[in-house]
Structures are given as C-alpha cells and as structure tokens.
C-alpha atoms as a PDB file:
ATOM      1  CA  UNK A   1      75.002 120.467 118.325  1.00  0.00           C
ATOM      2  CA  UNK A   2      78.756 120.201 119.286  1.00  0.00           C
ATOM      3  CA  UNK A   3      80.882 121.016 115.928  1.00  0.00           C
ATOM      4  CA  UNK A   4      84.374 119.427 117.766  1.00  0.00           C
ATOM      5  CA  UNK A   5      84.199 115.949 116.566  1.00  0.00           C
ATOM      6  CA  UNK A   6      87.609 113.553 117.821  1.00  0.00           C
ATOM      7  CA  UNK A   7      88.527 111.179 115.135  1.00  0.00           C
ATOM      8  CA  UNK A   8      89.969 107.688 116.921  1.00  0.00           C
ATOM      9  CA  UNK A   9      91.679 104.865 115.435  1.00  0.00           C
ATOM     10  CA  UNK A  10      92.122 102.188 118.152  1.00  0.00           C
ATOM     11  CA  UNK A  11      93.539  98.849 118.862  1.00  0.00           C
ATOM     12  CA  UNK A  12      92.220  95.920 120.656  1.00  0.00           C
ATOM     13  CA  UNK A  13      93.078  92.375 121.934  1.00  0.00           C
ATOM     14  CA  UNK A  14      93.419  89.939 119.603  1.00  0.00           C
ATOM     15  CA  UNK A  15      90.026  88.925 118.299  1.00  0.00           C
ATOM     16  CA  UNK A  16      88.432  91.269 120.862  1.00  0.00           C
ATOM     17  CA  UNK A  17      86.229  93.279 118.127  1.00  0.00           C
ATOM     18  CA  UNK A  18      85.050  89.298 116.876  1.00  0.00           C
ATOM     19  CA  UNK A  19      83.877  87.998 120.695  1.00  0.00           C
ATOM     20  CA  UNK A  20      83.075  91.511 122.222  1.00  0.00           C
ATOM     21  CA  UNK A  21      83.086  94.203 120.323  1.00  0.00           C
ATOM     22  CA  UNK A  22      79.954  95.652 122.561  1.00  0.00           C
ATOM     23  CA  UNK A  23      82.440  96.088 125.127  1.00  0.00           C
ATOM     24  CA  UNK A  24      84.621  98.564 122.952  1.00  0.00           C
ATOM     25  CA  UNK A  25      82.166 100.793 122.410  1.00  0.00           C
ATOM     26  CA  UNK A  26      81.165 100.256 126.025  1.00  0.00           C
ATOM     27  CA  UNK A  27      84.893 102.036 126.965  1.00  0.00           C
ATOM     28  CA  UNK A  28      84.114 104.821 124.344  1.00  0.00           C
ATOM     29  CA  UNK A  29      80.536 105.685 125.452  1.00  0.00           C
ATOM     30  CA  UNK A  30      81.474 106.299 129.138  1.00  0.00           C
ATOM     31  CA  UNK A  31      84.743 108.139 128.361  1.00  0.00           C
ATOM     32  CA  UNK A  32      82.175 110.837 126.467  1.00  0.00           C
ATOM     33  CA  UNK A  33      79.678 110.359 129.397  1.00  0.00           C
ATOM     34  CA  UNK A  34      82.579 111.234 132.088  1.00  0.00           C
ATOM     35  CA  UNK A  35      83.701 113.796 130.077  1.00  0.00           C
ATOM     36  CA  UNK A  36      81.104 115.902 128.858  1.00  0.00           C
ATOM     37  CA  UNK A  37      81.107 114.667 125.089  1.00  0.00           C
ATOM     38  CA  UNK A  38      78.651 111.922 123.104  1.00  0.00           C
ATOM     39  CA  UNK A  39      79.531 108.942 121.349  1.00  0.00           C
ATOM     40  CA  UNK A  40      78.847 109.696 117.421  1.00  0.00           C
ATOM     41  CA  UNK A  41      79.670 106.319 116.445  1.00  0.00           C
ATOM     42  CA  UNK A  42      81.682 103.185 117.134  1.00  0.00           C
ATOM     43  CA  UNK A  43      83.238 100.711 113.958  1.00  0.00           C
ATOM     44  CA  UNK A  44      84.792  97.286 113.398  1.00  0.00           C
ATOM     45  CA  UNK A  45      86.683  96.596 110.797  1.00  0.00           C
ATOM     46  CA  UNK A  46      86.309  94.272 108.292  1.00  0.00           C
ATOM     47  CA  UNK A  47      88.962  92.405 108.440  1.00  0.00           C
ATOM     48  CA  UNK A  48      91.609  92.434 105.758  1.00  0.00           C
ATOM     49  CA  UNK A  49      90.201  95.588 103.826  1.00  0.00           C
ATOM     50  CA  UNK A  50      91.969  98.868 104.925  1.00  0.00           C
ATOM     51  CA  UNK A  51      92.263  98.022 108.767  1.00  0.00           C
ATOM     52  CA  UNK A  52      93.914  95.194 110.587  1.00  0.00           C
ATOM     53  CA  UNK A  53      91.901  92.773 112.088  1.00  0.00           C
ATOM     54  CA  UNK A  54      92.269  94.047 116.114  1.00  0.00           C
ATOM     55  CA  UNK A  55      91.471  97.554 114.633  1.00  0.00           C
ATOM     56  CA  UNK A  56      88.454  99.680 114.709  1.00  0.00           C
ATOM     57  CA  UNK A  57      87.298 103.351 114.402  1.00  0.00           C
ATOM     58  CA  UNK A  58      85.225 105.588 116.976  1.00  0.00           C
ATOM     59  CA  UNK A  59      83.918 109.341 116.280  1.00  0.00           C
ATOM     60  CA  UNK A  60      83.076 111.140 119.601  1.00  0.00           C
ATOM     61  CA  UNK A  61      81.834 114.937 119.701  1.00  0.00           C
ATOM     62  CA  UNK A  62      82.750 117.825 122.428  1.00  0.00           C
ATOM     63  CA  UNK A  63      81.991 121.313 123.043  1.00  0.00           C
ATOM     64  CA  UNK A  64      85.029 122.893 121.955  1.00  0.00           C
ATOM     65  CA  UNK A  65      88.886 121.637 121.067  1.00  0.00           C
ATOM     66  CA  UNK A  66      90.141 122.606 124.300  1.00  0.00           C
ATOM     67  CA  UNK A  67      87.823 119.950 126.262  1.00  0.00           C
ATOM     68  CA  UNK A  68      88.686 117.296 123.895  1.00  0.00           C
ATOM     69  CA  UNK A  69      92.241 117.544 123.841  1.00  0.00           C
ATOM     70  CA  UNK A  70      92.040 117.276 127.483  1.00  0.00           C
ATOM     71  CA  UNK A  71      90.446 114.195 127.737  1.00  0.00           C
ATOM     72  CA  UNK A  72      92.606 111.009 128.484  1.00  0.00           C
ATOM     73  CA  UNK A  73      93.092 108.525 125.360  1.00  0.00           C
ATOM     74  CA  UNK A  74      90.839 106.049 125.946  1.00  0.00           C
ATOM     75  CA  UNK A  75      93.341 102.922 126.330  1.00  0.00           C
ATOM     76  CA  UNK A  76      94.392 104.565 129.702  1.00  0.00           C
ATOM     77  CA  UNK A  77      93.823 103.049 131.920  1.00  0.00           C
ATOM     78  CA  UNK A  78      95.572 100.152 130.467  1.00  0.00           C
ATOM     79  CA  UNK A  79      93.853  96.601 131.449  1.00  0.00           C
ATOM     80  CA  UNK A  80      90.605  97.165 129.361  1.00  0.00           C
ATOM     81  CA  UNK A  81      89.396  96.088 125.737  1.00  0.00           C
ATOM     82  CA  UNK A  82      91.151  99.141 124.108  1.00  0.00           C
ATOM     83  CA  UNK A  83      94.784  98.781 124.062  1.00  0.00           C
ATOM     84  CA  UNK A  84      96.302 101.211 121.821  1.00  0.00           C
ATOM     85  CA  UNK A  85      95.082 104.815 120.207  1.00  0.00           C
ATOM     86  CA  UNK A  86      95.524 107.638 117.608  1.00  0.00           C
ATOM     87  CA  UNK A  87      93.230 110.715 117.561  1.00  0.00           C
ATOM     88  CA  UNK A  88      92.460 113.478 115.070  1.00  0.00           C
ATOM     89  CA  UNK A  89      90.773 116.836 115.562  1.00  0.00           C
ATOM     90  CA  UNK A  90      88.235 117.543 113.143  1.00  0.00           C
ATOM     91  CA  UNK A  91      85.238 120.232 112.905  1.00  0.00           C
ATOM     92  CA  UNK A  92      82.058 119.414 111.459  1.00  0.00           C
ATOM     93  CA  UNK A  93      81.042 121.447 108.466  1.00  0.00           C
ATOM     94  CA  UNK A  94      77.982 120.767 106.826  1.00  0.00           C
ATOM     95  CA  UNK A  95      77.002 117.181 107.486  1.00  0.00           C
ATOM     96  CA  UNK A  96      76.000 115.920 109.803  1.00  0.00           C
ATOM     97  CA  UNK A  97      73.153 118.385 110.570  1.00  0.00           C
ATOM     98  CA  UNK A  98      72.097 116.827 114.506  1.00  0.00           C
ATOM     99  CA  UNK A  99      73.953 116.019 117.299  1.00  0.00           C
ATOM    100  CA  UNK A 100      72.009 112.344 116.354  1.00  0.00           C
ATOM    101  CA  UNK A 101      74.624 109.133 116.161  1.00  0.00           C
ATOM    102  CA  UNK A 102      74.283 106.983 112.645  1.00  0.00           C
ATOM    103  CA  UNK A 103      72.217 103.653 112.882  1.00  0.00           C
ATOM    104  CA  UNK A 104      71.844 102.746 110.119  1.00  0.00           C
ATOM    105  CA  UNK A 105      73.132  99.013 109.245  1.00  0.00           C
ATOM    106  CA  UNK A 106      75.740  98.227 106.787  1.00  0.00           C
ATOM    107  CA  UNK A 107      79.441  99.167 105.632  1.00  0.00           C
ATOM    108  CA  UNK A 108      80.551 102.915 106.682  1.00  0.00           C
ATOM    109  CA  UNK A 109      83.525 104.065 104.387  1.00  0.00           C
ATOM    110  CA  UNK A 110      85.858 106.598 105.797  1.00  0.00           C
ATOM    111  CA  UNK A 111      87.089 108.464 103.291  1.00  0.00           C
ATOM    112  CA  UNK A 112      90.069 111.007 103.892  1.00  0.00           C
ATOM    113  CA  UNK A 113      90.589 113.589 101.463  1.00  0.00           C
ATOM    114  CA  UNK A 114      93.746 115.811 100.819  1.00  0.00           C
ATOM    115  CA  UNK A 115      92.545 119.163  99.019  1.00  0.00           C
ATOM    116  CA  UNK A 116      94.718 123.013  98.675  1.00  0.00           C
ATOM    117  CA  UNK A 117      92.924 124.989 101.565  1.00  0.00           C
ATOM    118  CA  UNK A 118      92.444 127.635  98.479  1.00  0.00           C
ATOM    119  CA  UNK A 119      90.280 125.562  96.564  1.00  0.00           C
ATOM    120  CA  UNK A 120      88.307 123.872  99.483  1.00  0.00           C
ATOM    121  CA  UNK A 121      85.377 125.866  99.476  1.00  0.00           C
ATOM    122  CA  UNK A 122      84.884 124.941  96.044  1.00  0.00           C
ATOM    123  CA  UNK A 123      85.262 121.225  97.132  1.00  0.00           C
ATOM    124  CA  UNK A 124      82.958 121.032  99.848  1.00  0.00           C
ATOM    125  CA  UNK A 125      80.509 122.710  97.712  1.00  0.00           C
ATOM    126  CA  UNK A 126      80.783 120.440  95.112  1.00  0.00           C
ATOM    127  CA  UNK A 127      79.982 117.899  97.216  1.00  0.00           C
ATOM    128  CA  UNK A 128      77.419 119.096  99.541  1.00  0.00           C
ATOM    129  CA  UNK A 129      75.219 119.591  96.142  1.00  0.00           C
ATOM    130  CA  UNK A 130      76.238 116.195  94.947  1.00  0.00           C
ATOM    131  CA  UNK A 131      74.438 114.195  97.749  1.00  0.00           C
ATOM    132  CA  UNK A 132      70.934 114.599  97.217  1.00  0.00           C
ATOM    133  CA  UNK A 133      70.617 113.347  94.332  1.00  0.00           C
ATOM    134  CA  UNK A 134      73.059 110.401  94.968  1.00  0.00           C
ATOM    135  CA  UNK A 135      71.584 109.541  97.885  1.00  0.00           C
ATOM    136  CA  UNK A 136      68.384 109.445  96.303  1.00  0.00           C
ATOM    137  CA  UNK A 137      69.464 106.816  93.984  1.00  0.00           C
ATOM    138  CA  UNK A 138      72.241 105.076  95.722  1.00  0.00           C
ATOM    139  CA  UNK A 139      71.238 102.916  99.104  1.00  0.00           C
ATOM    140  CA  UNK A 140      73.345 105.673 101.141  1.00  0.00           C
ATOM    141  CA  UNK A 141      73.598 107.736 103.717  1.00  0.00           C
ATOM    142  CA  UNK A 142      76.059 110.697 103.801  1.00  0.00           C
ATOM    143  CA  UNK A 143      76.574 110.787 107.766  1.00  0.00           C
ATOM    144  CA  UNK A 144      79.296 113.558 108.287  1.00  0.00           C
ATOM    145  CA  UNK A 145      82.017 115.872 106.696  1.00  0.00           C
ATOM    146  CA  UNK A 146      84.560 116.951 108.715  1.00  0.00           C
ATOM    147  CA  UNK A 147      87.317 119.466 108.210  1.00  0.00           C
ATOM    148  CA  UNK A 148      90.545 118.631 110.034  1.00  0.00           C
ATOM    149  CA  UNK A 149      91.940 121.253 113.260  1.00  0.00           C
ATOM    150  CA  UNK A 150      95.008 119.798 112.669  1.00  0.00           C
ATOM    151  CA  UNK A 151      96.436 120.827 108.832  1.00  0.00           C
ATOM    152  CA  UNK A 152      96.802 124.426 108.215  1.00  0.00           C
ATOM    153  CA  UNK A 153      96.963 126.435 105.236  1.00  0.00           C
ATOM    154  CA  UNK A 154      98.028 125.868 102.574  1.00  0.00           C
ATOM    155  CA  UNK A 155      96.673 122.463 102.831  1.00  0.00           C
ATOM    156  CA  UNK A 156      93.822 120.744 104.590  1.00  0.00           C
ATOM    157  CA  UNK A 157      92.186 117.557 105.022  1.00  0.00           C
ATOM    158  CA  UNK A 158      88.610 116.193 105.478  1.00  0.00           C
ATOM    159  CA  UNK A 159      86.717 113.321 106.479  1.00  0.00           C
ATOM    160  CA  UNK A 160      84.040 112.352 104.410  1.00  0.00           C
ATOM    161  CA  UNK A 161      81.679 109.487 106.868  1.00  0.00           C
ATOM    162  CA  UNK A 162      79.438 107.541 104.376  1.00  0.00           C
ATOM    163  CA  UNK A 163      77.606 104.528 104.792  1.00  0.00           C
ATOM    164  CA  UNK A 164      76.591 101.908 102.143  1.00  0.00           C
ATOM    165  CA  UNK A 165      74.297  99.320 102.147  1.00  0.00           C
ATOM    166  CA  UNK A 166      76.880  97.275 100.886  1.00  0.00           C
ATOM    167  CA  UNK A 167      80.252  97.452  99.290  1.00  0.00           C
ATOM    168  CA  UNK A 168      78.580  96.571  95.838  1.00  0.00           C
ATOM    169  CA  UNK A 169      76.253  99.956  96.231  1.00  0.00           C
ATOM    170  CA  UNK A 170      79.943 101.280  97.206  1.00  0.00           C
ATOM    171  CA  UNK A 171      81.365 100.038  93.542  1.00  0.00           C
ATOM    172  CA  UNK A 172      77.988 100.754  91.454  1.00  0.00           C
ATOM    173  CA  UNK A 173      77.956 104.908  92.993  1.00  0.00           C
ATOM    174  CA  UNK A 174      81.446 105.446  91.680  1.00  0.00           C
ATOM    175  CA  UNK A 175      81.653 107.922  88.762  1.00  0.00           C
ATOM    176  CA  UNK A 176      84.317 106.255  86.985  1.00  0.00           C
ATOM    177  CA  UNK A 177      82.131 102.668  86.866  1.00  0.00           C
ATOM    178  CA  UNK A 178      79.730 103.340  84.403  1.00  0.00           C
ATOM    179  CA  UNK A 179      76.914 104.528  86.952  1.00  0.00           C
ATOM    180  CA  UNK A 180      73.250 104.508  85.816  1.00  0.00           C
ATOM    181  CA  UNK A 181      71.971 107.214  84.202  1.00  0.00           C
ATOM    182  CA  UNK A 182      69.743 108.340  87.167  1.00  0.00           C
ATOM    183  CA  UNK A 183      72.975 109.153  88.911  1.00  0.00           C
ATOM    184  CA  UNK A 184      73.672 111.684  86.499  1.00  0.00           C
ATOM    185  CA  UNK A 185      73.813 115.227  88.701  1.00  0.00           C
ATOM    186  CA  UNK A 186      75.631 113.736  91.336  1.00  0.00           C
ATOM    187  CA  UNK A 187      78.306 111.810  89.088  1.00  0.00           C
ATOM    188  CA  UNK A 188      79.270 115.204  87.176  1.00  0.00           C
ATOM    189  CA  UNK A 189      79.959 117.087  90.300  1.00  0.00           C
ATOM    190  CA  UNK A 190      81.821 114.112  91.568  1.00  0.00           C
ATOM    191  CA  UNK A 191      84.069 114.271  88.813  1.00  0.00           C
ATOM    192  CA  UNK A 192      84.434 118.015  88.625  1.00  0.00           C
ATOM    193  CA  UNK A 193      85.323 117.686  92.462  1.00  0.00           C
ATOM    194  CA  UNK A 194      87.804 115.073  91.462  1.00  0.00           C
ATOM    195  CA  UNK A 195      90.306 118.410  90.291  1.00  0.00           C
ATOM    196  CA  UNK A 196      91.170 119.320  93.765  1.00  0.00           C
ATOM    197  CA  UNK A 197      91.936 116.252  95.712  1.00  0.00           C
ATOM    198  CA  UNK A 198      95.657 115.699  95.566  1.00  0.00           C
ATOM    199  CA  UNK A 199      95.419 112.546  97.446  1.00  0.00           C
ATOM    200  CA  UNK A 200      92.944 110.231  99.068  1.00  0.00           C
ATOM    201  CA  UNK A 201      92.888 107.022 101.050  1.00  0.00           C
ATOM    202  CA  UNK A 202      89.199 105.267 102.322  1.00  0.00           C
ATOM    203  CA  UNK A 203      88.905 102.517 105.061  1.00  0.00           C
ATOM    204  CA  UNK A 204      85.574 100.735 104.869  1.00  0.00           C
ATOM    205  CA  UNK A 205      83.899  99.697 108.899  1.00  0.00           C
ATOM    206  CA  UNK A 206      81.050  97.673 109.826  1.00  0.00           C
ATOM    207  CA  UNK A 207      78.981  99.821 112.770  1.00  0.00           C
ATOM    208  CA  UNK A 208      78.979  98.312 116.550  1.00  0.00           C
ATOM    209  CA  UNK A 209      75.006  99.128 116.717  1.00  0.00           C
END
C-alpha cells in the first residue's frame, strides 16, 4: 500500500457540498486517477460543528512525497466545484493496514494531535493497543493514523481518522464521561496517553459515499 497520504481541507461554492457534493469528490477521484494516487476518502461537513458550511475534507494516497507535492491543488483549474485548498503531508503508521478507502456510514472525526517527537512512540503505542478493545465495544472504526512530514523534531503531529456511528457513540467512548465498564482496557490507556498530547483540536465529517 502507498504510506504518503495528502491531507486536504477544501472550499466549495456556496451550498455546493448540500446540492452536489458527488461532484466534489468527482474532482478529487480523477486528480488521483491522473496522477498516479487513490482517493482514500472524501467528507462534508456538518455544518456548524468544527468546519464552515462550504467546507469539506479529502485524504488521497501516493507513492512517495515527491509525487504528491507535485501534483496541482485540486481547485486549479479554477471554474469547478472546488474553489479553494490547504494540504498536509502525512505518513501512515500503523492504521490503516490496506490501501482499501473507508465505507462505512456515519460521522468521521478528525482528530489532530500535538505530542513531543520524544515521547511519540510511547503515544502511538498507547493507542494502537487501545483500539481493539474499544472498537469492540464502541460502534467504531479506527480508519487511519497518520504522522505528519511536515513538523520536525522536537515536535510532531498526527492525525488520528475515526469514524462513529454517531456523535452520541462519539460522547459515550470518551474516558472522561463515565464510560461503561466493558470499556475498561481501552479507557486506561486513553488516559495514560492523555500525558503527552500538549494540544489537540477534532473536526467531525459526514463521508461522500
């Protein structure tokens, strides 16, 4: 599987993502096609919860940094359903496992974590034993972690894709919230994990299937 994965937070005509969203993705899909990469994923957002309403989220993958960086933005041409973009490097690290894009129905939380490159190992080990067990309780689906290209040491950043069946399974899986007692193994290492994130920031999408 391709480990390059290009993070892309786009803008669209008003109202576009409500009356054609299908046609977004459309502009996304090809640009990988033309270009050698795949489509991981295309999002909406829900409106008035972490991204404007004309904003949305696409994940594409590529065989190496050097071909993704040289592919255009995908607003350029200018005229089509993508108007504006911003795009992040990131590598993939343990999730997800297949080159296979998410379908799963229901909300997908990016969730961007700030963590001391020193103690990152220890992070992403925390959390890569976490999931089993939480998403053998929870209705999720942890769909990809990925390390940024773009922050060096002595910091870093990282991605962590998750999808929910809802945002209610979102509030009951939090550690802090009383979780059930099921939850247990997964909760612990949450909150031990919870010592080396100096900041974080999550923006909740609904998946253009």
């Amino acid at each position: 599987m391709f480990k390059t994965f290009e993070y892309c937070r786009y803008d669209t005509p008003q109202r576009a993502l409500q009356t054609g969203a299908s046609s977004v993705k459309a502009v996304f899909a090809e640009r990988a096609r033309a270009h050698g990469g795949k489509l991981f994923g295309c999002w909406r957002s829900l409106v008035g919860l972490g991204l404007a309403r004309d904003e949305g989220l696409a994940i594409t993958a590529w065989p190496d940094e050097p071909a993704a960086c040289g592919v255009p933005p995908p607003h350029l041409p200018s005229g089509g359903p993508v108007t504006g973009s911003d795009r992040h490097m990131m590598e993939a690290m343990v999730r997800p496992t297949d080159d296979a894009p998410p379908s799963y129905e229901g909300v997908y939380v990016f969730r961007w974590f700030d963590v001391p490159a020193a103690d990152w190992q220890q992070f992403c080990d925390l959390s890569e034993a976490a999931w089993p067990n939480m998403e053998e309780v929870f209705d999720v689906n942890i769909c990809g972690f990925f390390r940024s290209c773009e922050v060096a040491a002595p910091d870093s950043k990282t991605l962590l894709l998750t999808r929910y069946a809802d945002l209610s399974v979102w509030e009951a899986s939090r550690w802090w919230n009383n979780p059930v007692a099921a939850s247990a193994p997964s909760m612990q290492r949450f909150q031990d994990r919870n010592q080396f994130i100096t900041a974080t920031i999550a923006y909740p999408a609904l998946p253009i299937l």
